[in-house]
N, C-alpha and C. Protein backbone atom coordinates (compact mmCIF):
# COMPACT_ATOMS: atom_id res chain seq x y z
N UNK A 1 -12.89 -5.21 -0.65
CA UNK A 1 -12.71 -3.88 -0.12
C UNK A 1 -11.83 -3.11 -1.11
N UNK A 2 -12.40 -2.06 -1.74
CA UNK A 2 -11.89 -1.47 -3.04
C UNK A 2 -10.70 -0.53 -1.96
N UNK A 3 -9.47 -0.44 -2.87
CA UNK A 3 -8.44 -0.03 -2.24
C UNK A 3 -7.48 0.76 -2.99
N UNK A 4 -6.85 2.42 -2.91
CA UNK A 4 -5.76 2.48 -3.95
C UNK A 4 -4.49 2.57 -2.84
N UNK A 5 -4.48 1.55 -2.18
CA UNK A 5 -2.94 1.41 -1.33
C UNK A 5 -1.72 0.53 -2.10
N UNK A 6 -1.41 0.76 -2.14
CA UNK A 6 -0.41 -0.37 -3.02
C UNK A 6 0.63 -1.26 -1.68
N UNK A 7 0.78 -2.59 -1.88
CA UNK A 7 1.70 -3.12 -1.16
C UNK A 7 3.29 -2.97 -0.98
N UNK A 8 3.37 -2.79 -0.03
CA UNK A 8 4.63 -2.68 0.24
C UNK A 8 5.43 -3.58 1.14
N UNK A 9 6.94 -3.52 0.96
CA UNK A 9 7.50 -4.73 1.74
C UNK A 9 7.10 -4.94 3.08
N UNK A 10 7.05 -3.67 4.23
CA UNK A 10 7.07 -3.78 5.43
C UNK A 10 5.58 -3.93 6.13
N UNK A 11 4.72 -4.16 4.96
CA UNK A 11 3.63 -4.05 5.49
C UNK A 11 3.63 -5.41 6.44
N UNK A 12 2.37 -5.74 7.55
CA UNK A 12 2.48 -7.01 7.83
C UNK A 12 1.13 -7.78 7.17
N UNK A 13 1.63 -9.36 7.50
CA UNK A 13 0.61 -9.94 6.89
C UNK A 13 -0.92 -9.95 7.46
N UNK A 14 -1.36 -9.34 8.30
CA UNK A 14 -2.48 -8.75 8.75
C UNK A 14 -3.00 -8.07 8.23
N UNK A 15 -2.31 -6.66 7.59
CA UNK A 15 -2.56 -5.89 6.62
C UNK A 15 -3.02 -5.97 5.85
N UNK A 16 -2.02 -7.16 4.86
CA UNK A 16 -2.20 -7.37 3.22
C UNK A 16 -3.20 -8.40 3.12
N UNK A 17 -3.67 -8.91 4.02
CA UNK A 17 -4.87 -10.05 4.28
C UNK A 17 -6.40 -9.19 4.37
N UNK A 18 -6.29 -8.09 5.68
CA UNK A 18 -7.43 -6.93 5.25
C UNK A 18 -7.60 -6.31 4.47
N UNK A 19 -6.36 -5.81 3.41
CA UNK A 19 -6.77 -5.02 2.25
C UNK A 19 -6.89 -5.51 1.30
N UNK A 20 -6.18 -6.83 1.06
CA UNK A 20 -6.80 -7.37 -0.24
C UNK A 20 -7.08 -9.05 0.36
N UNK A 21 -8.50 -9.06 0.63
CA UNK A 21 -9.07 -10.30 1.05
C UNK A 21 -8.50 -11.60 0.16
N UNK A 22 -8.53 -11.29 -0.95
CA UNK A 22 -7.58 -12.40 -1.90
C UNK A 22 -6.97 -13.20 -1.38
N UNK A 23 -5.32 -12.27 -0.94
CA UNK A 23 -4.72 -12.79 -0.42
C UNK A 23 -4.55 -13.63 0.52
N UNK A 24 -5.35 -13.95 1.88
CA UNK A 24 -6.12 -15.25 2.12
C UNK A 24 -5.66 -16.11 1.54
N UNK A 25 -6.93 -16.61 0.65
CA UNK A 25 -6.22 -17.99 -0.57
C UNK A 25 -4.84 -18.13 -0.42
N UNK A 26 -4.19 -17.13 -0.66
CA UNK A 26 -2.99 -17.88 -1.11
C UNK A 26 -2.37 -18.34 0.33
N UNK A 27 -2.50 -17.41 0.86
CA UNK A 27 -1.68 -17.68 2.39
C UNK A 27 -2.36 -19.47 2.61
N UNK A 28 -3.34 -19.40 2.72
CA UNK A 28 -3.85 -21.21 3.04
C UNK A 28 -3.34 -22.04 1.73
N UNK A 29 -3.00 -21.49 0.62
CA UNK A 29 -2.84 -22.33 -0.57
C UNK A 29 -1.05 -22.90 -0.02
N UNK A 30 -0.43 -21.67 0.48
CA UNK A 30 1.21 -21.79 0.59
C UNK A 30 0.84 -22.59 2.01
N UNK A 31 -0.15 -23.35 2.99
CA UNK A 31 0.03 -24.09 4.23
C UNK A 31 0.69 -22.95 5.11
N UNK A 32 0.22 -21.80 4.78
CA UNK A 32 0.82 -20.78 6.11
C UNK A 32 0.12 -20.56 7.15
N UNK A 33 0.10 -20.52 8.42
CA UNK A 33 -0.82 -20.32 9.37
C UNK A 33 -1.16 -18.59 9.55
N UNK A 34 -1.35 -17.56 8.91
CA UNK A 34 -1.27 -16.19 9.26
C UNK A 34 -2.70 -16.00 9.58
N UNK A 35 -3.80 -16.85 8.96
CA UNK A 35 -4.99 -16.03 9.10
C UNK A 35 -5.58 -16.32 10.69
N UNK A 36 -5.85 -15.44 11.65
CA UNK A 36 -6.37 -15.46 12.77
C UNK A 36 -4.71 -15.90 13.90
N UNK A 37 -3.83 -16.02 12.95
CA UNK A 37 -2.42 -15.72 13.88
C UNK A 37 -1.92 -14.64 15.05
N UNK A 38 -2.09 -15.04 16.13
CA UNK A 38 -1.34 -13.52 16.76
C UNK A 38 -0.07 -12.81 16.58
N UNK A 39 0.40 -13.52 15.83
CA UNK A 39 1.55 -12.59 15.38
C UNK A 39 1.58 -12.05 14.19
N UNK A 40 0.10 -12.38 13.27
CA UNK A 40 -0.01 -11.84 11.62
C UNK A 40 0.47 -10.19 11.89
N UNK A 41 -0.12 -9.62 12.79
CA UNK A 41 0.42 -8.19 12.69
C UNK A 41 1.89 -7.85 12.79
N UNK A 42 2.16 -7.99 13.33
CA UNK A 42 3.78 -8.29 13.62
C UNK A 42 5.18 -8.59 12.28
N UNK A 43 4.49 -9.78 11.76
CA UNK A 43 4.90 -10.58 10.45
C UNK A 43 4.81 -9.72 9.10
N UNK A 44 5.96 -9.44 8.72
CA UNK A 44 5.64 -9.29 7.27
C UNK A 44 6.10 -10.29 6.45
N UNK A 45 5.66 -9.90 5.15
CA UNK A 45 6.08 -11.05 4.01
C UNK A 45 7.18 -11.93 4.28
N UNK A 46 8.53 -11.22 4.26
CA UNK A 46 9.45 -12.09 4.60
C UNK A 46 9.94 -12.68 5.63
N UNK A 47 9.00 -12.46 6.40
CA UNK A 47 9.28 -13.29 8.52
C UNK A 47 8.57 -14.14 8.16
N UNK A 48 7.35 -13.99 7.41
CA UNK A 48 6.15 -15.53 7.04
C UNK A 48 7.38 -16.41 6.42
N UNK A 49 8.13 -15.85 5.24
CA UNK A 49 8.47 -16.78 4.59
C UNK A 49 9.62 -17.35 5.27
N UNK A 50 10.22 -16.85 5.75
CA UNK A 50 11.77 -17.22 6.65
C UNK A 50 10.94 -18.40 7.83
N UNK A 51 9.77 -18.05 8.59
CA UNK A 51 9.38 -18.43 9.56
C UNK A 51 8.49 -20.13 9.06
N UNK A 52 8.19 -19.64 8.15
CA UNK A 52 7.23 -21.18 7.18
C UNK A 52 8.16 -21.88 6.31
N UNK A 53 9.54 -21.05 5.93
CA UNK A 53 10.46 -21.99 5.12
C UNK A 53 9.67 -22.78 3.82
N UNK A 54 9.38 -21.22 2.91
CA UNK A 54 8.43 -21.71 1.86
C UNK A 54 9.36 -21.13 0.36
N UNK A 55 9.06 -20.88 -0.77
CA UNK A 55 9.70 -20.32 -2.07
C UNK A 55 9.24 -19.12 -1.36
N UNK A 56 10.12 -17.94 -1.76
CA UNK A 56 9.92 -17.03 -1.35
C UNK A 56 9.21 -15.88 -2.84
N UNK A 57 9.91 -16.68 -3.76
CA UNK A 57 9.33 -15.86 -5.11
C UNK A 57 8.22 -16.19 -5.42
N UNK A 58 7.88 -18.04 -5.49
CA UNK A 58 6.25 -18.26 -5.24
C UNK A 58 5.54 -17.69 -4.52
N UNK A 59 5.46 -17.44 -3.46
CA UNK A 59 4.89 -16.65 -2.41
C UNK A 59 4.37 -15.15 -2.89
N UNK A 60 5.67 -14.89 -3.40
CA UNK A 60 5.49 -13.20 -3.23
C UNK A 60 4.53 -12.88 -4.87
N UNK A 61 4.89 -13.96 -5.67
CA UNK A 61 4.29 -13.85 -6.83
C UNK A 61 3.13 -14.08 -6.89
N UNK A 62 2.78 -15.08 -6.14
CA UNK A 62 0.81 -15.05 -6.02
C UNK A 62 0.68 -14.45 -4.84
N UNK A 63 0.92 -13.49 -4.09
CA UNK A 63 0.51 -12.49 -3.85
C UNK A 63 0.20 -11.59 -4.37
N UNK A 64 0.94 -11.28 -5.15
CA UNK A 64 1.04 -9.96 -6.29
C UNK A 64 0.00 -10.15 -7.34
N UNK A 65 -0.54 -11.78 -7.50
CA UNK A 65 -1.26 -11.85 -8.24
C UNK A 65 -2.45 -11.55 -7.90
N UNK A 66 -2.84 -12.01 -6.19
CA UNK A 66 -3.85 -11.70 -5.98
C UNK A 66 -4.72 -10.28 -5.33
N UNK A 67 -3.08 -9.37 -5.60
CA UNK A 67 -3.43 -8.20 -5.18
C UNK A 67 -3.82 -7.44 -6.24
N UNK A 68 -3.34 -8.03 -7.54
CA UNK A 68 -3.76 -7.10 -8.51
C UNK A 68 -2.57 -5.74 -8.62
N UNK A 69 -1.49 -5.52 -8.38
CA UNK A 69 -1.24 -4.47 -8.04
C UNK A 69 0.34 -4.02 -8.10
N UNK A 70 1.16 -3.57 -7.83
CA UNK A 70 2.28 -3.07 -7.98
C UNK A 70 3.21 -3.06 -6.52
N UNK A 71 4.78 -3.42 -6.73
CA UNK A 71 5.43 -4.15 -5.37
C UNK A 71 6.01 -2.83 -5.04
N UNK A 72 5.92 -1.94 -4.34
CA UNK A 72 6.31 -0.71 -3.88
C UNK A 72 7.73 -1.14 -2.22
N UNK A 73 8.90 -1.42 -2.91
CA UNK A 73 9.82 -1.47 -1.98
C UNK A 73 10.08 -1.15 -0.50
């Protein structure tokens, strides 16, 4: 799904999973449960990571990889 949104911190992981399908992969690559989660909407980046107790820079870095895209604060 072609997109010029750029990610941002507060987005949730529901979001960044619909706009850039990519991201997926990684979420199952990091053993995170977000996809089909009821609380993916709710969750952003850093509640996944606080909540899964994962690297938080790994995480956020293959995200970024698989968004293609720029980290808008």
């Amino acid at each position: 799904m072609p997109t010029n949104r750029q990610y941002r911190d507060d987005m949730s992981m529901d979001e960044i999973m619909r706009l850039w399908p990519a991201t997926i992969r990684v979420v199952l690559d990091h053993r995170l449960l977000c996809v089909g989660c009821p609380i993916a909407p709710f969750h952003t980046v850093e509640d996944a990571i606080r909540a899964h107790k994962i690297d938080g820079d790994d995480f956020r870095n293959a995200l970024m990889k698989a968004i293609g895209g720029s980290r808008q604060g």
